[in-house]
Structure formats: structure tokens, C-alpha cells
N, C-alpha and C. Protein backbone atom coordinates (compact mmCIF):
# COMPACT_ATOMS: atom_id res chain seq x y z
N UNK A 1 50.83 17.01 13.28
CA UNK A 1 49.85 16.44 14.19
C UNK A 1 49.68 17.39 15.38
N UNK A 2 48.44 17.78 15.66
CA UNK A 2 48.38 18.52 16.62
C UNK A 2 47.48 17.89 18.06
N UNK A 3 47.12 16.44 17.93
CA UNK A 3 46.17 16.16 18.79
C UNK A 3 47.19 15.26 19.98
N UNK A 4 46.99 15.38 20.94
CA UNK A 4 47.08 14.97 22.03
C UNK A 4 47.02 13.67 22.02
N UNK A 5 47.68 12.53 22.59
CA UNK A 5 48.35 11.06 23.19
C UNK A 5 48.35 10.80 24.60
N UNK A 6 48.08 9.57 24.90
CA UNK A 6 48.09 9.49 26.42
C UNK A 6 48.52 8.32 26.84
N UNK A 7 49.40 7.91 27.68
CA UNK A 7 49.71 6.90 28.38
C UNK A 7 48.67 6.28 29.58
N UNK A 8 49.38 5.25 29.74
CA UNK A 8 48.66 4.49 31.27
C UNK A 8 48.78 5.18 32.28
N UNK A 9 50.15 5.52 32.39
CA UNK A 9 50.77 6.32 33.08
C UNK A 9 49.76 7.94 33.42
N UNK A 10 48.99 7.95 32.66
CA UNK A 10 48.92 9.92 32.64
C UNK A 10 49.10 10.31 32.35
N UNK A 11 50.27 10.45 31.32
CA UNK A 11 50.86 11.56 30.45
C UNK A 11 50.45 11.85 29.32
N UNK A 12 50.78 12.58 28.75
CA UNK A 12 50.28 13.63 27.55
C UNK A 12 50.99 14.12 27.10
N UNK A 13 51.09 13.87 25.67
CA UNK A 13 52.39 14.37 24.60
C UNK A 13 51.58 14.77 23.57
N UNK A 14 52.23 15.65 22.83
CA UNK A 14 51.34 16.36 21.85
C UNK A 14 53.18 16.74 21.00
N UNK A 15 53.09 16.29 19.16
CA UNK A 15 53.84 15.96 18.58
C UNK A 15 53.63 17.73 17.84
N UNK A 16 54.33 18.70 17.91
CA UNK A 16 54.37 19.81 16.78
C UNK A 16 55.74 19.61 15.71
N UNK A 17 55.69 19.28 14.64
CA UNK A 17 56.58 19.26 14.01
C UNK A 17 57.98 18.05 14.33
N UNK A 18 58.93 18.20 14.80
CA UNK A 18 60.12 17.02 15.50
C UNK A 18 60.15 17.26 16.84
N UNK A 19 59.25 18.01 17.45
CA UNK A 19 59.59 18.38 18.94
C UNK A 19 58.11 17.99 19.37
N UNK A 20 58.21 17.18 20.62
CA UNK A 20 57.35 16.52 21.52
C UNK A 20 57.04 17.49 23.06
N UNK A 21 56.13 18.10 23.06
CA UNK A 21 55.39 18.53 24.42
C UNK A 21 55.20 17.90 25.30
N UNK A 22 55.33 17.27 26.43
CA UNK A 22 55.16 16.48 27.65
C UNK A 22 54.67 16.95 28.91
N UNK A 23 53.09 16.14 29.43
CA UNK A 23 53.08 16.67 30.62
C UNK A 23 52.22 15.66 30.99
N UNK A 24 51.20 15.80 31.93
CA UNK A 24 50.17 15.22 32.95
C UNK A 24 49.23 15.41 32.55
N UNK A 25 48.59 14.30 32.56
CA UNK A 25 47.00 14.62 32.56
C UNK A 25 45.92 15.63 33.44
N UNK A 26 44.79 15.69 33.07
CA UNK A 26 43.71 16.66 34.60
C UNK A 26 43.82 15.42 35.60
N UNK A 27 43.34 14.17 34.84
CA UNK A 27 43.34 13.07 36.00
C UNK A 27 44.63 12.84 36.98
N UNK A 28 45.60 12.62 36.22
CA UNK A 28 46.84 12.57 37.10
C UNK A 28 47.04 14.17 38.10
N UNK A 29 47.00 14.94 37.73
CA UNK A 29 47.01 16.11 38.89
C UNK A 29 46.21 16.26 39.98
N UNK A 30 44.79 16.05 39.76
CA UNK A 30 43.78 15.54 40.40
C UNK A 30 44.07 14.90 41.40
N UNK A 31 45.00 13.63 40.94
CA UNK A 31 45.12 12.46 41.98
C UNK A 31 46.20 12.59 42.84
N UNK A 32 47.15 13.91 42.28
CA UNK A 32 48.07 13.89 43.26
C UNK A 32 47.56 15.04 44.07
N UNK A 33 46.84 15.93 43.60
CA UNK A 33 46.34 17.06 44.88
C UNK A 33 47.31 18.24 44.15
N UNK A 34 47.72 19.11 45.28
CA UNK A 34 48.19 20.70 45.28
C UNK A 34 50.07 20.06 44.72
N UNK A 35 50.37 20.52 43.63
CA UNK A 35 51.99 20.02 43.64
C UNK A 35 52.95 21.15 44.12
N UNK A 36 53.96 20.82 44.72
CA UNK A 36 54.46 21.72 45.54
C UNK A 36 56.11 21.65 44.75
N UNK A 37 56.30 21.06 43.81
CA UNK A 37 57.65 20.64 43.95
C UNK A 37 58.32 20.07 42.49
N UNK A 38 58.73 20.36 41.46
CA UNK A 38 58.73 19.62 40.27
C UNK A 38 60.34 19.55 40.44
N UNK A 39 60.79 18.19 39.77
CA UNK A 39 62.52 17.80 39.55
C UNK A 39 62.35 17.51 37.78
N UNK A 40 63.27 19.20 37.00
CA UNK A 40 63.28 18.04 35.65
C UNK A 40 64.75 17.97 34.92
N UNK A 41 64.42 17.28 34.20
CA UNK A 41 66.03 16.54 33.67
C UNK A 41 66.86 17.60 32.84
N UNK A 42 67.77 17.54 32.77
CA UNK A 42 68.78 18.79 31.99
C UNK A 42 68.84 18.82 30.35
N UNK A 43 68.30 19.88 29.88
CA UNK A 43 68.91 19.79 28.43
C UNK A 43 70.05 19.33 27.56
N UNK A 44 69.91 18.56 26.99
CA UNK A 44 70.34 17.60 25.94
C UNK A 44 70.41 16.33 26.69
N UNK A 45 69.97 15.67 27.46
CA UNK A 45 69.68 13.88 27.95
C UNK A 45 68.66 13.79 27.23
N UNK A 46 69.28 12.35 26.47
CA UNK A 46 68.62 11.17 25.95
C UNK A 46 67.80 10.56 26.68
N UNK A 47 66.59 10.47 26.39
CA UNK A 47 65.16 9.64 26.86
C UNK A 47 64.74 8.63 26.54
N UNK A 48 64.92 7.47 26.73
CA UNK A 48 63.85 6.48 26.14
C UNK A 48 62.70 6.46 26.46
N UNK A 49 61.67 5.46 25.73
CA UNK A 49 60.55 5.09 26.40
C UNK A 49 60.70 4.42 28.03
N UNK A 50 59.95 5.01 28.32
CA UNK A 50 59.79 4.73 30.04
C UNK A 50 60.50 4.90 30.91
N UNK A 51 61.45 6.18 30.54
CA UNK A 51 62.77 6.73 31.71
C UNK A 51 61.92 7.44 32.15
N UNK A 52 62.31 7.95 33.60
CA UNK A 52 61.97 8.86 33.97
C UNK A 52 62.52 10.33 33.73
N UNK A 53 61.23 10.83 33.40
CA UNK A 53 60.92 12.34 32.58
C UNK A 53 61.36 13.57 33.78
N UNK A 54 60.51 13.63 34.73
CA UNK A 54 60.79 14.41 36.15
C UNK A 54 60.03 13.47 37.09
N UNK A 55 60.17 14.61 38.35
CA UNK A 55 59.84 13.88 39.10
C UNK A 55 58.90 15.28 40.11
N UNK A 56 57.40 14.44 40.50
CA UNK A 56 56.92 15.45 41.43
C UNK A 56 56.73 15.24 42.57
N UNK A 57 56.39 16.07 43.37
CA UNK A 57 56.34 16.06 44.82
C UNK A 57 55.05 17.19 44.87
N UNK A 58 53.81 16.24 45.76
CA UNK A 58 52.68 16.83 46.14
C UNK A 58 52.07 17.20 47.49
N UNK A 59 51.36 17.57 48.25
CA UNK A 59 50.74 17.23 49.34
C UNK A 59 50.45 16.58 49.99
N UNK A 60 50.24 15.21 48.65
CA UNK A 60 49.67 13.80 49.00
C UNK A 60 51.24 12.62 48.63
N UNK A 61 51.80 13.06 47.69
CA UNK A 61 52.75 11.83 47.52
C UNK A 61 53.82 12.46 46.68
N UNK A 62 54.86 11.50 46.12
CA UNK A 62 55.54 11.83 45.03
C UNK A 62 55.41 10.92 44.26
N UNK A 63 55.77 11.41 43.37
CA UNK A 63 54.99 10.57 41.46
C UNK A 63 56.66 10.94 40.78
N UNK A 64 56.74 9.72 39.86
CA UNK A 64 57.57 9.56 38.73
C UNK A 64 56.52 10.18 37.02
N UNK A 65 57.01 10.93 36.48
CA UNK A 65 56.62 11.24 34.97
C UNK A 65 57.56 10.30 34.22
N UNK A 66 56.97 9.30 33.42
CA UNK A 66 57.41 8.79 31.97
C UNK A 66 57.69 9.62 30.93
N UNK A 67 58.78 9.04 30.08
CA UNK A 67 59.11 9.37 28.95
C UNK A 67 57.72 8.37 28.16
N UNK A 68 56.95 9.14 27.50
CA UNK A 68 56.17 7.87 26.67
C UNK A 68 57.25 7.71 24.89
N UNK A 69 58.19 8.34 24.76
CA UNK A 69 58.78 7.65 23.55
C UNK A 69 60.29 8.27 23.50
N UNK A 70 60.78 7.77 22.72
CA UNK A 70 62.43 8.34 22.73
C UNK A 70 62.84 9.80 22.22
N UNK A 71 63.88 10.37 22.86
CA UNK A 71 63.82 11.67 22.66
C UNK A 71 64.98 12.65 23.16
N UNK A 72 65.48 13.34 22.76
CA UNK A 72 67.01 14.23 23.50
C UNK A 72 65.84 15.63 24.08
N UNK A 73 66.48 16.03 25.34
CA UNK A 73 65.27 16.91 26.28
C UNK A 73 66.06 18.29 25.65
N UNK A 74 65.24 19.20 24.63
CA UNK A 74 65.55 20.71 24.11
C UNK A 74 65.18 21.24 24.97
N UNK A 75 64.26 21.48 25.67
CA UNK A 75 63.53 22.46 26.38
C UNK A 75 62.88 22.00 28.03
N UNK A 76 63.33 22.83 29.18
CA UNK A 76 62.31 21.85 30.39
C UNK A 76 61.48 23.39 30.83
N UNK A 77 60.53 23.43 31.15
CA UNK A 77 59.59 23.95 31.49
C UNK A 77 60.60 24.92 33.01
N UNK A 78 61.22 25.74 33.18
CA UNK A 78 62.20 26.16 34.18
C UNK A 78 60.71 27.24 35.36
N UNK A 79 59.41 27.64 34.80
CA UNK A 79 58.98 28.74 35.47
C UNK A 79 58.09 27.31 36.29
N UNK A 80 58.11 26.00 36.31
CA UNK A 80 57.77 25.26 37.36
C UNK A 80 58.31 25.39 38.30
N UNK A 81 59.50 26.01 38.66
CA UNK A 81 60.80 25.69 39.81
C UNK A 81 60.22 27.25 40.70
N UNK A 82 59.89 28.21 40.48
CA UNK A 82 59.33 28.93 40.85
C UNK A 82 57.45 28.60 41.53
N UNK A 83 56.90 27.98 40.64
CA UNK A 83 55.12 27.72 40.59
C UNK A 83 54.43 26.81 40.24
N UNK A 84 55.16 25.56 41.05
CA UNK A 84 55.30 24.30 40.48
C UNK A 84 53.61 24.27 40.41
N UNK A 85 52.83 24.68 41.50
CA UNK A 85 50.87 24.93 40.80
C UNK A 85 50.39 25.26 39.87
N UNK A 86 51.32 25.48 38.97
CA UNK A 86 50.99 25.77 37.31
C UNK A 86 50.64 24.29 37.11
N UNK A 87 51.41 23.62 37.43
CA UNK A 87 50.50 21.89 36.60
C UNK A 87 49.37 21.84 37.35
N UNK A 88 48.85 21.93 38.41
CA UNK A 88 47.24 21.77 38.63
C UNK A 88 46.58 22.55 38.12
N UNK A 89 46.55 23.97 38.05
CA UNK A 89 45.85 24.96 37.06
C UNK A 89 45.69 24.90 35.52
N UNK A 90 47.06 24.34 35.19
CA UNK A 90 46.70 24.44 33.44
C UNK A 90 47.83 23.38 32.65
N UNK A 91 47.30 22.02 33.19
CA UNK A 91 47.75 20.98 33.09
C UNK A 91 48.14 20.60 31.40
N UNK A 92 47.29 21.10 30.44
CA UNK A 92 47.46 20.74 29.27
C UNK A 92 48.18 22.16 28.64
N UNK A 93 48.37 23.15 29.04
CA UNK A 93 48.70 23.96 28.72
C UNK A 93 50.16 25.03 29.55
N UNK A 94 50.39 25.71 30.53
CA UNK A 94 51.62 26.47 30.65
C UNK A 94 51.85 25.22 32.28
N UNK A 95 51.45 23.93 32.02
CA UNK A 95 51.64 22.77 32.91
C UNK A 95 52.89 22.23 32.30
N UNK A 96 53.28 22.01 30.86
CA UNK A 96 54.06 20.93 30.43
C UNK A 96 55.75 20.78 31.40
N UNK A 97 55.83 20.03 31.38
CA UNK A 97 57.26 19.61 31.69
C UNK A 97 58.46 19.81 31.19
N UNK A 98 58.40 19.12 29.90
CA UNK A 98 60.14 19.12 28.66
C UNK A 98 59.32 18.99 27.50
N UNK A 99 60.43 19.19 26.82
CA UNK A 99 60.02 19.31 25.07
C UNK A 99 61.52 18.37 24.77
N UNK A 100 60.66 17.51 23.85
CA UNK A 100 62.08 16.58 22.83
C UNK A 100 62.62 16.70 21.74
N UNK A 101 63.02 16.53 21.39
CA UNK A 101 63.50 16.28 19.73
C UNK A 101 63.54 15.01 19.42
N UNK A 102 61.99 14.11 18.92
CA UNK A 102 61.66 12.80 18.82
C UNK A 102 62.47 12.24 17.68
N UNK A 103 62.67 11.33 18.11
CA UNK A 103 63.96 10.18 17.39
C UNK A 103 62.92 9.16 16.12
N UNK A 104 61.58 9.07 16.33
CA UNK A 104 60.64 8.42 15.59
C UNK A 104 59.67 8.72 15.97
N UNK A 105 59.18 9.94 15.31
CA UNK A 105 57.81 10.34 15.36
C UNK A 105 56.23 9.26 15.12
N UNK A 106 56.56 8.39 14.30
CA UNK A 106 55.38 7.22 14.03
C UNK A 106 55.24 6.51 15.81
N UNK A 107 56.26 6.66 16.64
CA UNK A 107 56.09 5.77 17.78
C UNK A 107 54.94 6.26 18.86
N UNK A 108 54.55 7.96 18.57
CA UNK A 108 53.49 8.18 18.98
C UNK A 108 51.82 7.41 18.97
N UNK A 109 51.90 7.02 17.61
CA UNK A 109 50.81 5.95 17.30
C UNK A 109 50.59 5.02 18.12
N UNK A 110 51.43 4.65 19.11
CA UNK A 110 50.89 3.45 20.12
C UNK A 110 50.49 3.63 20.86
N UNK A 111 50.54 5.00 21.40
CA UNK A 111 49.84 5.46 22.71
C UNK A 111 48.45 5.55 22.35
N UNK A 112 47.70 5.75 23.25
CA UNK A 112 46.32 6.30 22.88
C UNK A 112 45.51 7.40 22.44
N UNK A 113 44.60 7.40 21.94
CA UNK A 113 44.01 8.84 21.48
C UNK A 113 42.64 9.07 23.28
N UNK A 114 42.03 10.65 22.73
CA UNK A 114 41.96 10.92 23.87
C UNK A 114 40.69 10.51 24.03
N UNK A 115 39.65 9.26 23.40
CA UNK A 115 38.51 9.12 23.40
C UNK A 115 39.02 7.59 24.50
N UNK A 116 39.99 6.80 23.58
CA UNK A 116 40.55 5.89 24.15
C UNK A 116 40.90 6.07 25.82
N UNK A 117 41.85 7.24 25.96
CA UNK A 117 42.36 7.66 26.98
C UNK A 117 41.09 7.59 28.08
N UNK A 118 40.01 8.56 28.23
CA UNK A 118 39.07 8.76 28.97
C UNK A 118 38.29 7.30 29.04
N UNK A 119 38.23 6.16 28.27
CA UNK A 119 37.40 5.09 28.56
C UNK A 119 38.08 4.50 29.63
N UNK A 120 39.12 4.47 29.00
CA UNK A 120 40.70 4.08 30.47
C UNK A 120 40.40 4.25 31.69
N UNK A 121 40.32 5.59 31.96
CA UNK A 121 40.34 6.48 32.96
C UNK A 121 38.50 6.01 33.70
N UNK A 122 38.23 6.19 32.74
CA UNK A 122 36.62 6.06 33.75
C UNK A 122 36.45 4.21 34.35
N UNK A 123 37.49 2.92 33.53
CA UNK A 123 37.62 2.19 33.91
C UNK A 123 37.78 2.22 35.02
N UNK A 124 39.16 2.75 35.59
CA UNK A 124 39.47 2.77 36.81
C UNK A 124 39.14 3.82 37.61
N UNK A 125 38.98 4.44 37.71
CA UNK A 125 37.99 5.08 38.91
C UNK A 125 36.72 4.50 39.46
């Protein structure tokens, strides 16, 4: 599966093979402004749905990132700690956060797809 998932939350997971991509939406970066600051969790912690993933710090506020499904953290994104403005610039791309090693890949299916996602989004705004 290569297409993109989205939470209530903002987030964005994209499933390659047993390992899960994690990050923010354009909308969620948007809403926090310029990010100055990313906190992420240490390789090999266990994730459930709805732990907290990292944590950011913006101009405007600080924000909690969700886990949207269960997962042990392989990989955290380390060149944020240096340029944490990589997630406003290229949010779906050298933005991500952690990478998992998903415990049940089918649990992606509950989140939303990204047609879904954007009806969401234009709800509330």
C-alpha cells in the first residue's frame, strides 16, 4: 500500500511493506505556524493507538502527535533536532517523524483516505 491515511488528529501514515511512516498533515503545520522545536520518542518503544508519538513546539503553541495505530518506533526522523522547519516545508515528505514496525497492518483501514480526509478538513475550517 502506498497511499496515504489520515486521522482527526492530522496525521498521516503511509504503510510501505511492515513499516509505518508518520507525520503531519499541510493543514496541521499550517495551523501551528513556523515549528521551532520537535521531541521524538526513542527507538524500540512500543506505541499504541493514541500515545503520544512526539511532541512539537511552534511560534504559536505546542501540539501532541498521535500514534494513529500500534507499533515498536525503528526509526525517528533525528535531522528534525537540527531543522525542526523541515515539517512546514515538506510535510509529507523529508517532514516525517518515526517509522514503526506495525503490529496489524489491516488497522490502517480505519483511518481515513485522503478524499475523506480533506471533506473533514474543509468541515472545519
Amino acid at each position: 500500500m502506498d497511499e496515504r491515511r489520515y486521522t482527526r488528529d492530522h496525521e498521516w501514515i503511509k504503510i510501505e511493506k511492515d513499516i509505518a511512516i508518520i507525520g503531519i498533515t499541510e493543514f496541521a503545520q499550517d495551523q501551528l505556524g513556523d515549528i521551532v522545536f520537535v521531541e521524538l520518542p526513542e527507538i524500540g518503544k512500543f506505541l499504541s493507538k493514541g500515545d503520544e508519538a512526539a511532541v512539537l513546539e511552534s511560534v504559536k503553541a505546542a501540539a501532541e502527535v498521535y500514534c494513529p495505530i500500534d507499533g515498536e518506533v525503528t526509526e525517528v526522523n533525528d535531522g528534525l533536532n537540527n531543522d525542526p522547519s523541515v515539517v512546514n516545508g515538506d510535510p509529507y515528505g523529508k517532514g516525517w517523524f518515526i517509522k514503526l514496525r506495525v503490529t496489524d497492518p489491516s488497522s490502517i483501514h480505519q483511518l481515513m483516505d485522503e478524499l475523506t480526509y480533506n471533506s473533514f478538513v474543509e468541515s472545519v475550517t
